[in-house]
Protein backbone atom coordinates (compact mmCIF):
# COMPACT_ATOMS: atom_id res chain seq x y z
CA UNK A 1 203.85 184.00 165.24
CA UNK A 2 203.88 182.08 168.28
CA UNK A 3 200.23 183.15 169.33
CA UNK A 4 198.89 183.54 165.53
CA UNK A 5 200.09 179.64 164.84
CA UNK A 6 198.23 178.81 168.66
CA UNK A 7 194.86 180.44 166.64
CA UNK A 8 195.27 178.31 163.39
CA UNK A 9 196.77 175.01 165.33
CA UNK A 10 199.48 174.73 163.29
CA UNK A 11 201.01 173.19 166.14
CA UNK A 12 204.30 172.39 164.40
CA UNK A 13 205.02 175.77 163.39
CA UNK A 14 204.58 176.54 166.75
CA UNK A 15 207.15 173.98 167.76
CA UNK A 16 209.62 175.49 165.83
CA UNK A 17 208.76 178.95 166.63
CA UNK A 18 209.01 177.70 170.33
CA UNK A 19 212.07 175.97 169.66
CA UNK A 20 213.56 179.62 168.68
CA UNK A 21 212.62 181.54 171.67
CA UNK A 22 214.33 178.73 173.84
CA UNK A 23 217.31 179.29 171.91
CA UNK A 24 217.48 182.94 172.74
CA UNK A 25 215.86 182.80 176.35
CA UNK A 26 218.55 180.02 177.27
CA UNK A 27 218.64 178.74 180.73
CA UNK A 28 216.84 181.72 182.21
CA UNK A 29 213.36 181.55 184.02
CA UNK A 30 212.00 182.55 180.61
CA UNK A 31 213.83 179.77 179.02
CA UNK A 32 212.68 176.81 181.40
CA UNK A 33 208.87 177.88 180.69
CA UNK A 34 208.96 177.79 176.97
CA UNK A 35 210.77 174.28 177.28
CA UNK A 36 207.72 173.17 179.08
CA UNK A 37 205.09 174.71 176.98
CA UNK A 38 207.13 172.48 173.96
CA UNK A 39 206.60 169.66 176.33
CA UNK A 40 203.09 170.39 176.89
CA UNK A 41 202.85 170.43 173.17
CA UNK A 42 204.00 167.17 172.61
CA UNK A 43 201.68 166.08 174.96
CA UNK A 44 198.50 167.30 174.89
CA UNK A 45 198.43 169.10 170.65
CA UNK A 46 201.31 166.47 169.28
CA UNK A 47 200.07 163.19 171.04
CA UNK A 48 203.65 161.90 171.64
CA UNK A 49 203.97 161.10 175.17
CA UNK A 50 208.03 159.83 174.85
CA UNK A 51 209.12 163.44 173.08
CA UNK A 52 206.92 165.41 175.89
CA UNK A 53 208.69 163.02 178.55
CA UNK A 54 212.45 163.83 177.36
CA UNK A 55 211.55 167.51 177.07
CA UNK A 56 209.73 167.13 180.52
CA UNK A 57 213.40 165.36 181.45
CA UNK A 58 215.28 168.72 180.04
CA UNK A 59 213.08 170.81 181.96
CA UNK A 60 214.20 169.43 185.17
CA UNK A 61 217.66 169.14 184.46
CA UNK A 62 217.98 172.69 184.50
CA UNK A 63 215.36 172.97 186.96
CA UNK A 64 214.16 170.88 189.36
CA UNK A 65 211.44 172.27 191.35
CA UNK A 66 209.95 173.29 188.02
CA UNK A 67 206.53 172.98 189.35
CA UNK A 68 204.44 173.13 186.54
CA UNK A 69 206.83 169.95 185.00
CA UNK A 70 206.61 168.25 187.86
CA UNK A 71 202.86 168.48 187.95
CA UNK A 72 202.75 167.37 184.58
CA UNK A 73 204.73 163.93 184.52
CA UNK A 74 202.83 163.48 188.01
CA UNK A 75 199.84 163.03 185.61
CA UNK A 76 201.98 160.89 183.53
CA UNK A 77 202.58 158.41 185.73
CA UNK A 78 199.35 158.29 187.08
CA UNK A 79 197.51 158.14 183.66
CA UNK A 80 197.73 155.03 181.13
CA UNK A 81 200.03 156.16 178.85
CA UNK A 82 204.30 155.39 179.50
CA UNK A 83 203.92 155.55 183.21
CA UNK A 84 207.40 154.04 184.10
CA UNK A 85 209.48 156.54 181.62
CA UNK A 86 207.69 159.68 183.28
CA UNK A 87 208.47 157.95 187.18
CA UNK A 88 212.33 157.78 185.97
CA UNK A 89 212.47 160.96 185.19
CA UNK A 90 210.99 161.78 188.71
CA UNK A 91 212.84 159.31 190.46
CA UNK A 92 216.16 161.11 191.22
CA UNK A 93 214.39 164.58 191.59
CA UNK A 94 212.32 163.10 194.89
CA UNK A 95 215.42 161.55 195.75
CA UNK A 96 217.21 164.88 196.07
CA UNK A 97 214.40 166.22 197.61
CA UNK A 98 213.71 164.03 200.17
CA UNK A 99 209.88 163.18 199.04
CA UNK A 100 210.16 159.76 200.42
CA UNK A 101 206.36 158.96 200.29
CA UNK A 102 205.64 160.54 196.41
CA UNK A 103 209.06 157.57 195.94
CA UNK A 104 207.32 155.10 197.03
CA UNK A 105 204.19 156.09 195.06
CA UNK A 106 206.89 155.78 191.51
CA UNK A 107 207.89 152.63 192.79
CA UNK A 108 203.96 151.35 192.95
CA UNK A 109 203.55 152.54 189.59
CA UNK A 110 206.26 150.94 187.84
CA UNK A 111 205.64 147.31 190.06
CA UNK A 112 202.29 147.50 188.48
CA UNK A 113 203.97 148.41 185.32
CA UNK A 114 206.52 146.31 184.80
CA UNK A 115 206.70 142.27 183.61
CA UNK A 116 210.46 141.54 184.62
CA UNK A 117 210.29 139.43 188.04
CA UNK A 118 213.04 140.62 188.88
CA UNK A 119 213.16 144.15 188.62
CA UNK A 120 209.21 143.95 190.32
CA UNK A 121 211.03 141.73 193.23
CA UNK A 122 213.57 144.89 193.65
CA UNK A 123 211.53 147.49 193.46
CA UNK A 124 208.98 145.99 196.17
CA UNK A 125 212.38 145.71 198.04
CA UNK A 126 212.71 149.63 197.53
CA UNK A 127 209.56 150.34 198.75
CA UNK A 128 210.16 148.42 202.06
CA UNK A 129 213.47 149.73 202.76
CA UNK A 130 211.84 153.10 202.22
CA UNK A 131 208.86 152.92 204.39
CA UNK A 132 211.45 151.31 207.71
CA UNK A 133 213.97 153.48 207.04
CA UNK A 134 213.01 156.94 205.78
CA UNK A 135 209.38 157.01 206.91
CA UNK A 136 209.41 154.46 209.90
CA UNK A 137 206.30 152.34 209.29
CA UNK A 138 207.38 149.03 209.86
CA UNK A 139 204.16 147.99 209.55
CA UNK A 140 203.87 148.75 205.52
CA UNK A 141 207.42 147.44 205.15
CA UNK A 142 206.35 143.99 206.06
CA UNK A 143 203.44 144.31 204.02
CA UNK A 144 205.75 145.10 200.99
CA UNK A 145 208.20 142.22 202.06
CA UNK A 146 205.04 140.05 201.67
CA UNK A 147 204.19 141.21 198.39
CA UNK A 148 207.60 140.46 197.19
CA UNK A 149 207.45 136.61 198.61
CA UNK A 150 204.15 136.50 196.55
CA UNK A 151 206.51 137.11 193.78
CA UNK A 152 209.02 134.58 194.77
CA UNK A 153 208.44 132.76 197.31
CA UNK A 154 212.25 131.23 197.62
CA UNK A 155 213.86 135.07 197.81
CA UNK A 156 216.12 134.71 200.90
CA UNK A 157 215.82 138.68 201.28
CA UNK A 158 212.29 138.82 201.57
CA UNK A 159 211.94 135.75 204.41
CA UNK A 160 215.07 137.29 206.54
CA UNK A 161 212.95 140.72 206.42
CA UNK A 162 209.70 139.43 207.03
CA UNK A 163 210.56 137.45 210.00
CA UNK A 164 212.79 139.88 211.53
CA UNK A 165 209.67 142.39 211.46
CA UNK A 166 207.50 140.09 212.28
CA UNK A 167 209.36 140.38 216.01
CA UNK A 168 209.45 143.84 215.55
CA UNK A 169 205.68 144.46 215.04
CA UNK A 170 204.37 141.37 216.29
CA UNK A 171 203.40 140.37 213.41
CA UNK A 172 203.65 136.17 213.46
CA UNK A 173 199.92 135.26 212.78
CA UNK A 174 200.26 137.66 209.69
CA UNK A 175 203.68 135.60 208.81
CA UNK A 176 202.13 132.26 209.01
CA UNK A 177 199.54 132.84 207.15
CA UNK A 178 201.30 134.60 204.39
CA UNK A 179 203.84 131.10 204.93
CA UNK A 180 200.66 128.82 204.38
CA UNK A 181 199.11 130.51 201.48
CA UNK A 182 202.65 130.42 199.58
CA UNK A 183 203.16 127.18 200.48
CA UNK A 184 199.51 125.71 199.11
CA UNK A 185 200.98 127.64 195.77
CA UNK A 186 204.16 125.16 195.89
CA UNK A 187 204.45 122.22 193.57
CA UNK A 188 208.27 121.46 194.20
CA UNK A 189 208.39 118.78 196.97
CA UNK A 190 212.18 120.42 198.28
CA UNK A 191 210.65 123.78 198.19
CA UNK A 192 207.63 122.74 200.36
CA UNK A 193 209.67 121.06 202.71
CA UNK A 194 211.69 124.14 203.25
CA UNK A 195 208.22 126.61 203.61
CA UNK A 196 206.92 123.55 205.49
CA UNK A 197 209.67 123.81 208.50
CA UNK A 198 208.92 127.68 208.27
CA UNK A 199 206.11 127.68 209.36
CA UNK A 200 206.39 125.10 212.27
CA UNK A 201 209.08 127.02 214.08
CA UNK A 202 206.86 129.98 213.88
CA UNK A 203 204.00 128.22 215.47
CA UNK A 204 206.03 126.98 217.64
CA UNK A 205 208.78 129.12 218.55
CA UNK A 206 206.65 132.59 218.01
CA UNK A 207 203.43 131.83 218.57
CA UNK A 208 202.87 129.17 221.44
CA UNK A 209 201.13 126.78 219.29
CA UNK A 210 202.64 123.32 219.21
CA UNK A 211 199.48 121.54 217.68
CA UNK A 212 200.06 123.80 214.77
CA UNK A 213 203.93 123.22 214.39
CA UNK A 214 203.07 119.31 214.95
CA UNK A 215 200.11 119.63 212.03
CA UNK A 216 203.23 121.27 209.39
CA UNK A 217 205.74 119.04 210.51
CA UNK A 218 204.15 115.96 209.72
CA UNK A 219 203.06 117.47 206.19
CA UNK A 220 206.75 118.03 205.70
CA UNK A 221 207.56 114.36 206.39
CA UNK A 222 204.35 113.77 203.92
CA UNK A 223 206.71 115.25 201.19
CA UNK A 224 210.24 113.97 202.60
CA UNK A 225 209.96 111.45 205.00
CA UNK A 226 213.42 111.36 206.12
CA UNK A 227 213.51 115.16 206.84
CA UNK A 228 215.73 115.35 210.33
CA UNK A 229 214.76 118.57 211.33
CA UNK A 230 211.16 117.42 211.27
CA UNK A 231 211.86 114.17 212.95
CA UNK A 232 213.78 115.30 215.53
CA UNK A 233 211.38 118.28 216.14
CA UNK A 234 208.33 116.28 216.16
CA UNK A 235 210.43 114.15 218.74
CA UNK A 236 210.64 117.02 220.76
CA UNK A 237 207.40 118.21 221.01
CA UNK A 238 205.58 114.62 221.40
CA UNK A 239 207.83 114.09 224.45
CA UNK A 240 206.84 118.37 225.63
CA UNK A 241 202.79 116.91 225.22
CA UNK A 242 203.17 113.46 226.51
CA UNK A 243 202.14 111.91 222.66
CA UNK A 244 203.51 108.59 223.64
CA UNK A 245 202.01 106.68 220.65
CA UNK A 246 202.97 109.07 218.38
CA UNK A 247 206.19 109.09 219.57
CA UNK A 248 206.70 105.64 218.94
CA UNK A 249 207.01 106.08 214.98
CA UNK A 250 208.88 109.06 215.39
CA UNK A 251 211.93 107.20 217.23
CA UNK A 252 211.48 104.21 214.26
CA UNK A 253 212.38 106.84 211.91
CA UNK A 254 215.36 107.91 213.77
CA UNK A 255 216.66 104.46 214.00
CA UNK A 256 216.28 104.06 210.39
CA UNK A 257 218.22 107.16 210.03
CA UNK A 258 220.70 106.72 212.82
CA UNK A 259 224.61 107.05 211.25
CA UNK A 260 226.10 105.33 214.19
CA UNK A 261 226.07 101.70 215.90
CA UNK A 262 225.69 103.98 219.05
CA UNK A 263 223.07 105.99 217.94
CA UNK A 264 220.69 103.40 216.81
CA UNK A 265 221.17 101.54 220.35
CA UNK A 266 220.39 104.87 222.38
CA UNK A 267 217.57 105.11 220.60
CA UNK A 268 216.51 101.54 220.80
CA UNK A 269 216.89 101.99 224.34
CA UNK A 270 214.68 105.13 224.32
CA UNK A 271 212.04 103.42 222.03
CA UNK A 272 212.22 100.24 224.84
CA UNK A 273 211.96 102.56 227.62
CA UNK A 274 208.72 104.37 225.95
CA UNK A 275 206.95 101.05 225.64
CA UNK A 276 207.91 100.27 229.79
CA UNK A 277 207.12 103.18 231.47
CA UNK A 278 204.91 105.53 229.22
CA UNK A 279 202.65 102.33 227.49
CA UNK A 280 203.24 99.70 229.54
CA UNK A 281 204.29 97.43 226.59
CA UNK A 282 205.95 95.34 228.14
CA UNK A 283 206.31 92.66 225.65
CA UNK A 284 207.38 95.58 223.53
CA UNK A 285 210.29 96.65 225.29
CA UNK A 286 211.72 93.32 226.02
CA UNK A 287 211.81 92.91 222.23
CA UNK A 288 213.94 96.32 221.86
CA UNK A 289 216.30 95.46 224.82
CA UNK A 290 216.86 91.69 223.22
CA UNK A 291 217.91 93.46 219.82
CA UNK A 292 220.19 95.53 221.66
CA UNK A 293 221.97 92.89 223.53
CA UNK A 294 221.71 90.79 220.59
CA UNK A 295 224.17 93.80 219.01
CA UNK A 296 225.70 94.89 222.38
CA UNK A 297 225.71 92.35 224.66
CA UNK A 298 227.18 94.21 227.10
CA UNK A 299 224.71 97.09 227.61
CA UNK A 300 224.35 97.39 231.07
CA UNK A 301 221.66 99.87 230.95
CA UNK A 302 219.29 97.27 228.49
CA UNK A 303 220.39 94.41 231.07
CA UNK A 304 219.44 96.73 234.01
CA UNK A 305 215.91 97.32 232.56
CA UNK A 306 215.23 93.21 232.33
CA UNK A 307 216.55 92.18 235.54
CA UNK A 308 214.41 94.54 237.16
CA UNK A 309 211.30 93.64 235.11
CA UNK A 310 212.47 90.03 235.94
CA UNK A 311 212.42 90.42 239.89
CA UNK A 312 209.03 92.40 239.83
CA UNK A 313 207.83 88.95 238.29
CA UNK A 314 207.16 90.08 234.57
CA UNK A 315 207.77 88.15 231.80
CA UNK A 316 210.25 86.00 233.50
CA UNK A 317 210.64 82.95 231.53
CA UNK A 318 211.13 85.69 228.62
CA UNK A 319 213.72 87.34 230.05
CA UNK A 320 215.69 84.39 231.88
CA UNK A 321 215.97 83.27 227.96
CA UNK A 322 217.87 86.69 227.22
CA UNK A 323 219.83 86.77 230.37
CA UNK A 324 220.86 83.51 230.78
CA UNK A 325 223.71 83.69 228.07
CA UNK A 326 224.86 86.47 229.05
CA UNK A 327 225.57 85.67 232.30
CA UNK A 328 226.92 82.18 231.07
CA UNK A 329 229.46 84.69 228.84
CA UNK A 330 230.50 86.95 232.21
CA UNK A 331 230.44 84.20 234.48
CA UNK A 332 227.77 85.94 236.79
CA UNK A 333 226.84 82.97 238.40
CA UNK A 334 225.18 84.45 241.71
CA UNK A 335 222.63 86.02 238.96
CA UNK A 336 222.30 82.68 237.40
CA UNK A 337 221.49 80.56 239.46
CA UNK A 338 218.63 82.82 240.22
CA UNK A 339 217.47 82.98 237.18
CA UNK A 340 217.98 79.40 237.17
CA UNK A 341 216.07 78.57 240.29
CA UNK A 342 212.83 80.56 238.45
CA UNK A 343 212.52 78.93 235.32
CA UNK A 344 213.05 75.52 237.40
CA UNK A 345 210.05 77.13 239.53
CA UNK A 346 208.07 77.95 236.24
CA UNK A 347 208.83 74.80 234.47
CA UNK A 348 207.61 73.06 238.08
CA UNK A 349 204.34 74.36 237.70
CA UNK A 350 203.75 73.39 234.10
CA UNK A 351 204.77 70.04 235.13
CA UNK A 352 202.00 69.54 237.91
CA UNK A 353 199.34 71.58 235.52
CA UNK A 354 200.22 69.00 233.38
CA UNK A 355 199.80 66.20 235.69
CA UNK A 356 196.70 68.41 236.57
């Protein structure tokens, strides 16, 4: 019967007939092949790829090396038709066997396969976890850590493996750039921020390039302009290159942020110091020491800074006017009478110009 309904392609009877002899060969090498012939049936005579799966499925539960089988749902997976059912069913058996690299060929399938996020962000985590661990190519793990950022670019999994390869293989100018082209994808201004600082510390830190970590830092504060980290970093590396001007805004912004009385007048201080001795603003910097005495009037190191400005001759009449109180209030009269004595001299000159 079995080869007279084969001639005729009565391909049901067959099944049935088939059906029969697997229920007298049992689970014996006999057996197994006439379960896979039925699955073969369903396959290629029935056209029912699920039913040939499942009987694929029963074929290796009895045996798993079944070669012919696993041949078959090989061409499954590969082909057009329920791809991802026929990769489950070979998914434990390379498991067991230790076929790390036909794994990671299932997993491929079913990413391209598959619409859920996040099953596609889990499996692309697979596939990098196999190729470090089992087949030690770091190389296509970071690649598959990249491909899962692409899918979500926020997964805190995918960033702490990427940049911990990326030391391992050397791989920064391949992180930054993968950093970059997520973050020209971004639409959320917290999100870019956070890709944003990313990238800076890699240029900076990793790769050497401080023009580069400057360039994403300020795009951060384009998005939030009272980001500390970016403040204070771009502080940082404007003092490193000597960007005086630049530097200037940078410390505004930290005054406006400044929590503390004390913090603002250090960095008032700082900002007054910059315009002395990096810009030679002088005018500048009296202004920021007279707003800190205004506040402080005891701040020797702002008091310091103008009596030394005042004996090298600058801006005396300027600074006598800031002094001179102050000296009134701590009875520093040995300092004020020399102040004293100048603007006398100044005011004597102005007189005979006058007169002039």
């Amino acid at each position: 019967l079995d080869r007279l309904y084969q001639q005729a392609a009565r391909w049901y009877d067959l099944l049935q007939v088939l059906e029969r002899q697997v229920e007298l060969a049992g689970a014996s090498a006999e057996g197994i092949d006439l379960k896979h012939r039925i699955g073969k049936l369903w396959e290629n005579e029935l056209g029912d790829l699920t039913r040939a799966v499942e009987t694929y499925r029963e074929v290796l539960t009895t045996d798993p090396m079944h070669d012919d089988t696993l041949a078959a749902l090989d061409a499954i997976v590969h082909g057009e038709e329920e791809p991802v059912m026929a990769a489950q069913v070979l998914e434990p058996v390379y498991e067991q066997s230790l076929e790390w690299e036909k794994l990671i060929d299932l997993y491929e399938v079913m990413v391209k396969n598959v619409d859920d996020p996040y099953r596609k962000l889990e499996l692309l985590h697979k596939i990098a976890e196999l190729y470090e661990i089992r087949v030690e190519d770091s190389n296509s793990a970071f690649e598959a850590h990249g491909r899962a950022l692409q899918e979500d670019n926020a997964d805190e999994t995918s960033l702490a493996h990427l940049e911990r390869l990326a030391g391992e293989i050397t791989g920064w100018e391949a992180l930054a750039k993968l950093y970059e082209g997520e973050l020209e994808k971004m639409l959320d201004p917290m999100r870019q921020s956070e890709m944003g600082l990313r990238v800076a510390r890699v240029y900076e830190e990793e790769m050497g390039q401080p023009e580069r970590a400057i360039e994403h830092f300020k795009q951060v504060l384009e998005v939030d302009m009272d980001n500390r980290d970016a403040i204070l970093s771009l502080d940082r590396l404007y003092v490193e290159g000597g960007m005086w001007e630049d530097l200037v805004e940078i410390l505004r912004r930290e005054i406006r942020m400044a929590d503390t009385e004390q913090e603002i007048i250090d960095l008032q201080f700082r900002l007054g110091q910059l315009y002395q001795e990096q810009l030679a603003d002088l005018g500048s910097a009296i202004v920021c020491y007279r707003e800190i005495l205004a506040a402080t009037p005891d701040h020797s190191p702002s008091v310091t800074s103008l009596e030394l400005l005042f004996v090298d001759g600058q801006h005396q009449l300027e600074i006598a006017e800031i002094l001179e109180p102050l000296y009134w209030m701590g009875e520093q009269w040995v300092k004020l009478v020399k102040i004293m004595e100048v603007q006398l001299e100044k005011m004597e000159v102005v007189f005979d110009k006058v007169l002039a």
